[in-house]
PDB file of N, CA and C in Angstrom:
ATOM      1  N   UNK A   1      28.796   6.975  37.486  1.00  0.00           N
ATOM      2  CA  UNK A   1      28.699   5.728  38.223  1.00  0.00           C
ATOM      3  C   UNK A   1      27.920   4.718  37.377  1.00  0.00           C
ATOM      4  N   UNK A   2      28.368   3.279  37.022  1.00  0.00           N
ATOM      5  CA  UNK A   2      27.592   2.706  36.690  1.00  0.00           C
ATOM      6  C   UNK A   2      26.493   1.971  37.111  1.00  0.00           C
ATOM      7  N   UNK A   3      25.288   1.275  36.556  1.00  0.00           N
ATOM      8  CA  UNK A   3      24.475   0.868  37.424  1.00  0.00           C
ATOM      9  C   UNK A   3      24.807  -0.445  37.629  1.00  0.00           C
ATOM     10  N   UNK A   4      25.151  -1.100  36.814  1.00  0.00           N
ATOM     11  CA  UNK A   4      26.137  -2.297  36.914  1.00  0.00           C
ATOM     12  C   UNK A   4      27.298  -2.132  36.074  1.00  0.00           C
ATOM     13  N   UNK A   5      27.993  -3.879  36.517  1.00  0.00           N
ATOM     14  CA  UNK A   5      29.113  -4.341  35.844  1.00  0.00           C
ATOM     15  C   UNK A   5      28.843  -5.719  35.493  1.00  0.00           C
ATOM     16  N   UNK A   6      29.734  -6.196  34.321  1.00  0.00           N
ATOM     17  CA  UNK A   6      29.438  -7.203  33.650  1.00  0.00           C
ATOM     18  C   UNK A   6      31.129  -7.707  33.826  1.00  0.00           C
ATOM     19  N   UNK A   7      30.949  -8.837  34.042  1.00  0.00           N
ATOM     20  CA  UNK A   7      32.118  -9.964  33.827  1.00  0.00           C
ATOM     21  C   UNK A   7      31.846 -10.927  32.858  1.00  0.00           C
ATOM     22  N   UNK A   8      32.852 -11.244  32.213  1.00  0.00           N
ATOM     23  CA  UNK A   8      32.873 -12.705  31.177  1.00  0.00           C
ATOM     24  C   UNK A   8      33.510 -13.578  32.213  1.00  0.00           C
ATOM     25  N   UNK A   9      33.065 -14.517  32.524  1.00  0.00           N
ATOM     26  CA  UNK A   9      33.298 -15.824  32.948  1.00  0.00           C
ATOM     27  C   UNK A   9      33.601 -17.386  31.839  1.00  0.00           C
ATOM     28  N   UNK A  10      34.769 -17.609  32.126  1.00  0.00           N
ATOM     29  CA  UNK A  10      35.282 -18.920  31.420  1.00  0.00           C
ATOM     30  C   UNK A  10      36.064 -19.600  32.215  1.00  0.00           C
ATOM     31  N   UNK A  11      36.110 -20.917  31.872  1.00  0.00           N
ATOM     32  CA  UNK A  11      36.548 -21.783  32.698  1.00  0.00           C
ATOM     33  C   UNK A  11      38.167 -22.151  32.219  1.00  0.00           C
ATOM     34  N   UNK A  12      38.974 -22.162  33.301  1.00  0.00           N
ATOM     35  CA  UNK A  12      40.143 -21.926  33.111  1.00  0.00           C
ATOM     36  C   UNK A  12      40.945 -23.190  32.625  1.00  0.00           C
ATOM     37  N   UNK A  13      41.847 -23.159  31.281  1.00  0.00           N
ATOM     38  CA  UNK A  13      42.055 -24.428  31.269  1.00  0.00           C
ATOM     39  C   UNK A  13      42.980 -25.378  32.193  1.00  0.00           C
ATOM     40  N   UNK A  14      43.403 -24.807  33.264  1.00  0.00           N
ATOM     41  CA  UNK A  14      43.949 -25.123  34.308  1.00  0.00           C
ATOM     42  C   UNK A  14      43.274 -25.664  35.596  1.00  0.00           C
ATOM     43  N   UNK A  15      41.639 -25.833  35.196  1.00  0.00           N
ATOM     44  CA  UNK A  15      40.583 -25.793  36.305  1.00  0.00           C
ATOM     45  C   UNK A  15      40.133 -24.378  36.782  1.00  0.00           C
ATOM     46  N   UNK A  16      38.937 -24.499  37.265  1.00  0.00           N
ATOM     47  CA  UNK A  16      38.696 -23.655  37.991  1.00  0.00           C
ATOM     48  C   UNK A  16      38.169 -22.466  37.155  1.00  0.00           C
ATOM     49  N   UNK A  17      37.886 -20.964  37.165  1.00  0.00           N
ATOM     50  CA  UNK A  17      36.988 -20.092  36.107  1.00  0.00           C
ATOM     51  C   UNK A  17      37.648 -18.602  36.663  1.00  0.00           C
ATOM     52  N   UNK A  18      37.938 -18.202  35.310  1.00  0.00           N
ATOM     53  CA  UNK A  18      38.870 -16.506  35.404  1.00  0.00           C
ATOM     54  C   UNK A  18      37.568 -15.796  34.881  1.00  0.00           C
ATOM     55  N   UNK A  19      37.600 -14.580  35.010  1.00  0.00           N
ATOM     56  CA  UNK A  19      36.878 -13.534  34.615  1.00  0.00           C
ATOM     57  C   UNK A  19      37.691 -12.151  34.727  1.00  0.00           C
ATOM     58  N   UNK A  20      36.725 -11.422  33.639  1.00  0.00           N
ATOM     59  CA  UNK A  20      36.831 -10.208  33.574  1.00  0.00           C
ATOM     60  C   UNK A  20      36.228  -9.639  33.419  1.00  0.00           C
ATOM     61  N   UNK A  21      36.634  -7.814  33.615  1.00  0.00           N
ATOM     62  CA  UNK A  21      35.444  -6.967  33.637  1.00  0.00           C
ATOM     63  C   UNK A  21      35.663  -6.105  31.902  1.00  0.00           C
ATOM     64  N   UNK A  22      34.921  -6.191  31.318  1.00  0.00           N
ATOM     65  CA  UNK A  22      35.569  -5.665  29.785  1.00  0.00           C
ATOM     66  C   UNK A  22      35.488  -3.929  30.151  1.00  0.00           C
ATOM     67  N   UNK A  23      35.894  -3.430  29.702  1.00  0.00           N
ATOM     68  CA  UNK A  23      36.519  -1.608  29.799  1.00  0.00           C
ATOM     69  C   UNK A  23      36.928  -1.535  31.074  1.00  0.00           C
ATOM     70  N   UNK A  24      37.323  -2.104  32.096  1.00  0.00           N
ATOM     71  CA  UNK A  24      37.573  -1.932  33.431  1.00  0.00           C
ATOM     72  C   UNK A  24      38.765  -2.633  33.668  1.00  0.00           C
ATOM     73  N   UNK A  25      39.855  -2.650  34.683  1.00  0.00           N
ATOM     74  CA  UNK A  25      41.100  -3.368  34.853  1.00  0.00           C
ATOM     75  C   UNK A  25      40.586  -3.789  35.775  1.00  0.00           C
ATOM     76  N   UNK A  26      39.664  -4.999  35.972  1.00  0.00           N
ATOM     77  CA  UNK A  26      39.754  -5.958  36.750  1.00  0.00           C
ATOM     78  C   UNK A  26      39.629  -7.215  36.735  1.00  0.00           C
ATOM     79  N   UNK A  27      40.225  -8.599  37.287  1.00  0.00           N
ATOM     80  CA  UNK A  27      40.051  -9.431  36.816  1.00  0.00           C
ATOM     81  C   UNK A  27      40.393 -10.568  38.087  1.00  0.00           C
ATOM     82  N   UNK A  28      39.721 -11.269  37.903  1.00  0.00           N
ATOM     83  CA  UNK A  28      39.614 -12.204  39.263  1.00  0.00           C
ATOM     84  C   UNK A  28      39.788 -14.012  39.073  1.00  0.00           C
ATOM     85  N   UNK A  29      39.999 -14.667  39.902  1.00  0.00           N
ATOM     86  CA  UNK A  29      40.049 -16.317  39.706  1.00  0.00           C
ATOM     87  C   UNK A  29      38.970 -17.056  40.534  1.00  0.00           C
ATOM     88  N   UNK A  30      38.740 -18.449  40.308  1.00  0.00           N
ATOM     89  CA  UNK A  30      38.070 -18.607  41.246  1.00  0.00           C
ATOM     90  C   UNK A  30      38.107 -20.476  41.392  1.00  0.00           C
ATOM     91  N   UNK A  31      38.111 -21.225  42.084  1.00  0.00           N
ATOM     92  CA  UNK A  31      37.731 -22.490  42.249  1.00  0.00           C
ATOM     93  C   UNK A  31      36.492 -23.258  41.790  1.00  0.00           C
ATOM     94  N   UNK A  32      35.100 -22.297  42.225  1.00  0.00           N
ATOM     95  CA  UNK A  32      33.836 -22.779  41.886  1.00  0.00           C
ATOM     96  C   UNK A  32      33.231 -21.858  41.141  1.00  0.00           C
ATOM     97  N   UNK A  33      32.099 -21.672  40.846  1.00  0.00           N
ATOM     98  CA  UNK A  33      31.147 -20.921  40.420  1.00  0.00           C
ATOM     99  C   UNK A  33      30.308 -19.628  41.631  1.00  0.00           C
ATOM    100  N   UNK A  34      30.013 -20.580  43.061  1.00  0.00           N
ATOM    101  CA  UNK A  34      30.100 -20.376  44.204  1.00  0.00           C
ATOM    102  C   UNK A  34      30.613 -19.158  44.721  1.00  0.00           C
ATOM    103  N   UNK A  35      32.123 -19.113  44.744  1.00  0.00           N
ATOM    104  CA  UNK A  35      33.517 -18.511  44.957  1.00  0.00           C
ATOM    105  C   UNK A  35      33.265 -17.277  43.963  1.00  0.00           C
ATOM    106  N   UNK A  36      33.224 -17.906  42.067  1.00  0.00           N
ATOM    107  CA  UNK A  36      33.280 -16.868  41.414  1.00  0.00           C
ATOM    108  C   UNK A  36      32.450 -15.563  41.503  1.00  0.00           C
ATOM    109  N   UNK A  37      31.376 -15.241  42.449  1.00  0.00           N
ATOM    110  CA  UNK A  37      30.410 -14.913  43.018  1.00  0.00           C
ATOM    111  C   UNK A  37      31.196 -13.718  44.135  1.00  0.00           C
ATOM    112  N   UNK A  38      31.522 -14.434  45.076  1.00  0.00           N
ATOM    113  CA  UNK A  38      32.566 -13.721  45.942  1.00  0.00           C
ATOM    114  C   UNK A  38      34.009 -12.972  45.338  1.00  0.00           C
ATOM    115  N   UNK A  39      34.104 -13.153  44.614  1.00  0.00           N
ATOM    116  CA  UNK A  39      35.933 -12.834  44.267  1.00  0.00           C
ATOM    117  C   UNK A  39      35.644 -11.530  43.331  1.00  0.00           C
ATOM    118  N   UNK A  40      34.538 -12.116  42.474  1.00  0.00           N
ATOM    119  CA  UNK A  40      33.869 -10.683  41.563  1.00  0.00           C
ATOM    120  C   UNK A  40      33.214  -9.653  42.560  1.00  0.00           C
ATOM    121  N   UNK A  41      32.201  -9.513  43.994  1.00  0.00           N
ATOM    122  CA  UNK A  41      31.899  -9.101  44.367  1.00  0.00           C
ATOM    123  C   UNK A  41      33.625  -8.485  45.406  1.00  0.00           C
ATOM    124  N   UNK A  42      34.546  -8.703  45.543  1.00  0.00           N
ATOM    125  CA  UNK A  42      35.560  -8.478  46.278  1.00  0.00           C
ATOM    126  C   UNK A  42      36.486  -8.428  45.069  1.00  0.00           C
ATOM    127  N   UNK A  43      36.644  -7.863  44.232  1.00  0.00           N
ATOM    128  CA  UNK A  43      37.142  -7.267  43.180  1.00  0.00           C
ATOM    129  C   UNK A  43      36.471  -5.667  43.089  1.00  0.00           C
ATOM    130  N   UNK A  44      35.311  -5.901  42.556  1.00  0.00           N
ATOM    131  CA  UNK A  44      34.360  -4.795  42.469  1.00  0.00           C
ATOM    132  C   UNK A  44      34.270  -3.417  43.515  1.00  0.00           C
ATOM    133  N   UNK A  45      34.866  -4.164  44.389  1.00  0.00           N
ATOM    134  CA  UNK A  45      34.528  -3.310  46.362  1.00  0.00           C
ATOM    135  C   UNK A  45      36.585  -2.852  46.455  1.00  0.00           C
ATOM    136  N   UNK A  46      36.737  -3.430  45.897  1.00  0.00           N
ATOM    137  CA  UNK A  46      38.949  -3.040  45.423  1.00  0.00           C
ATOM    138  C   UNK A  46      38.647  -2.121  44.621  1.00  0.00           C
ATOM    139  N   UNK A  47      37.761  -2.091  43.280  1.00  0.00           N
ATOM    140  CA  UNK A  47      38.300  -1.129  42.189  1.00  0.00           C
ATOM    141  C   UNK A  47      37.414   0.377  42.443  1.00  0.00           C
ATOM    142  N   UNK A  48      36.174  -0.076  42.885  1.00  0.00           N
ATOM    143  CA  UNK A  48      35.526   1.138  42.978  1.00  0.00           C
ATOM    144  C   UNK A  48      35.996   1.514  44.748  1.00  0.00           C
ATOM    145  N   UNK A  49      35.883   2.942  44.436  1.00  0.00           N
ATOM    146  CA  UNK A  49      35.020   4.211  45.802  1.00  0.00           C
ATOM    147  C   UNK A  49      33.698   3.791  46.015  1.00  0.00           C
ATOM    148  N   UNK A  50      33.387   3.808  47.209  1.00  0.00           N
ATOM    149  CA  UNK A  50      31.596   3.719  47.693  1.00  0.00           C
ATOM    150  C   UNK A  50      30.944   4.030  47.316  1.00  0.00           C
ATOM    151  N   UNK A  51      31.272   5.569  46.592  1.00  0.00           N
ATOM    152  CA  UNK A  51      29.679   6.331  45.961  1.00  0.00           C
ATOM    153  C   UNK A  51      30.131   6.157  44.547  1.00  0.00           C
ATOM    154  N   UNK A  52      30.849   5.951  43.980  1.00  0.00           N
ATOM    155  CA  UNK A  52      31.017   5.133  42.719  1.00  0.00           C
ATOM    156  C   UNK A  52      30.987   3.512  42.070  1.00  0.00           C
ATOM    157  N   UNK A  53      30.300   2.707  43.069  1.00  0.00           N
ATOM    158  CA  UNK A  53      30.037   1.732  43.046  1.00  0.00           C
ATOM    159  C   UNK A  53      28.939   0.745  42.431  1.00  0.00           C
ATOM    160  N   UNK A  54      29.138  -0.275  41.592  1.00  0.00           N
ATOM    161  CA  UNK A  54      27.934  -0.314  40.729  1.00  0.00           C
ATOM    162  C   UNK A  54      26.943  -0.989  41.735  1.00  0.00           C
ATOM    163  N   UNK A  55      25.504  -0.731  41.618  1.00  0.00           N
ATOM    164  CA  UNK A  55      24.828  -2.044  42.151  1.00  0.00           C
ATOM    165  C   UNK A  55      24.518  -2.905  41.564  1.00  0.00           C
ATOM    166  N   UNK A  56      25.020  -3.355  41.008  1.00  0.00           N
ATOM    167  CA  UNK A  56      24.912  -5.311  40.341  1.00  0.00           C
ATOM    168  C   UNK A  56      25.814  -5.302  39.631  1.00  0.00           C
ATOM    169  N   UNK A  57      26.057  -6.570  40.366  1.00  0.00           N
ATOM    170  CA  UNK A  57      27.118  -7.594  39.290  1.00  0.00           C
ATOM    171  C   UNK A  57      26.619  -8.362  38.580  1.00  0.00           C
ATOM    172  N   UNK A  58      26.758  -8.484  37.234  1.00  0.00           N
ATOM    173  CA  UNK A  58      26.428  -9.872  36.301  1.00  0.00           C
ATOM    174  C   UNK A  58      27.345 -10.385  35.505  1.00  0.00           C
ATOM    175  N   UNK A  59      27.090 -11.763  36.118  1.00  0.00           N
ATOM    176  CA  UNK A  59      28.213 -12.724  35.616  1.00  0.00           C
ATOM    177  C   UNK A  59      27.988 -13.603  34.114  1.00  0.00           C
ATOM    178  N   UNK A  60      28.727 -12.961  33.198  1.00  0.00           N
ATOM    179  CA  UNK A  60      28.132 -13.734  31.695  1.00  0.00           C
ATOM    180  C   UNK A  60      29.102 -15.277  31.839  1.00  0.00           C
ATOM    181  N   UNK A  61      28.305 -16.263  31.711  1.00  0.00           N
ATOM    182  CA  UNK A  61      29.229 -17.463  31.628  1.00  0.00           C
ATOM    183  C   UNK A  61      29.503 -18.048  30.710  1.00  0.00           C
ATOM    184  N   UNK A  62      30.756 -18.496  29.796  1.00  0.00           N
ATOM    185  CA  UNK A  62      30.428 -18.703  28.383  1.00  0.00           C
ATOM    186  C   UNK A  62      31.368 -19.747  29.030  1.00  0.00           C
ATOM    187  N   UNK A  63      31.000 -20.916  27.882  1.00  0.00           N
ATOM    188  CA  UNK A  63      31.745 -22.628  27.831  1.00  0.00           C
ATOM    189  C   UNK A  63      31.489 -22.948  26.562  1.00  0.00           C
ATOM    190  N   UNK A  64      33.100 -23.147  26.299  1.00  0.00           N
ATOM    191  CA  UNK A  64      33.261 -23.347  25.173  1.00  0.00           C
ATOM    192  C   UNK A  64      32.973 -25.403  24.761  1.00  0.00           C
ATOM    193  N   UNK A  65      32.156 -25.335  23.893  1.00  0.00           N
ATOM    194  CA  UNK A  65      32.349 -27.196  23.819  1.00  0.00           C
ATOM    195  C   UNK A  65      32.352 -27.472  21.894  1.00  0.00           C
ATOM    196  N   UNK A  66      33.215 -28.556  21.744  1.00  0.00           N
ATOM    197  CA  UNK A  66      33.618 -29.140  20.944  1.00  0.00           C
ATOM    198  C   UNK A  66      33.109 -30.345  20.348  1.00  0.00           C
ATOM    199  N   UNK A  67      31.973 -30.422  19.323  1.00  0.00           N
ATOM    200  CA  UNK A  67      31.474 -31.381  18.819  1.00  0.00           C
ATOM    201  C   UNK A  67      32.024 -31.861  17.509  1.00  0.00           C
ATOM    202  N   UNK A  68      32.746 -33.049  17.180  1.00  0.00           N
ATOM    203  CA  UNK A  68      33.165 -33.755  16.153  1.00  0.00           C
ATOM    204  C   UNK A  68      32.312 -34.360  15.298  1.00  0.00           C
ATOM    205  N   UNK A  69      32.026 -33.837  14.057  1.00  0.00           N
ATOM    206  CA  UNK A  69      31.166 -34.088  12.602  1.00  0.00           C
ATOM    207  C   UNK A  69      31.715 -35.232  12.312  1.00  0.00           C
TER     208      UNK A  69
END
């Protein structure tokens, strides 16, 4: 069982922020940051069994930005 799980969080170029869980098949969408909160926690509660369930989620947020030299 792990003690947590880790998601990468990026913002979708369509709006809005996808994530994933890296070594795990799960992967979720979301509208806000808010939301992304809920959808990872209701992902997490889909992939695992109860007594295999991590306790914490952490959400890595990466944003990509573009500065011109």
């Amino acid at each position: 069982m792990p003690k947590e799980i880790l998601f990468v969080v990026e913002e979708s170029p369509e709006g809005g922020y996808e994530a994933e869980a890296p070594g795990y098949s799960i992967y979720t969408q979301a509208e806000t940051l808010n939301e992304m909160k809920q959808m990872a926690l209701d992902a997490v509660r889909c992939h695992f069994d109860e007594d295999e369930m991590p306790r914490l989620i952490r959400l890595h947020l990466i944003r990509e930005e573009v500065i011109a030299v």
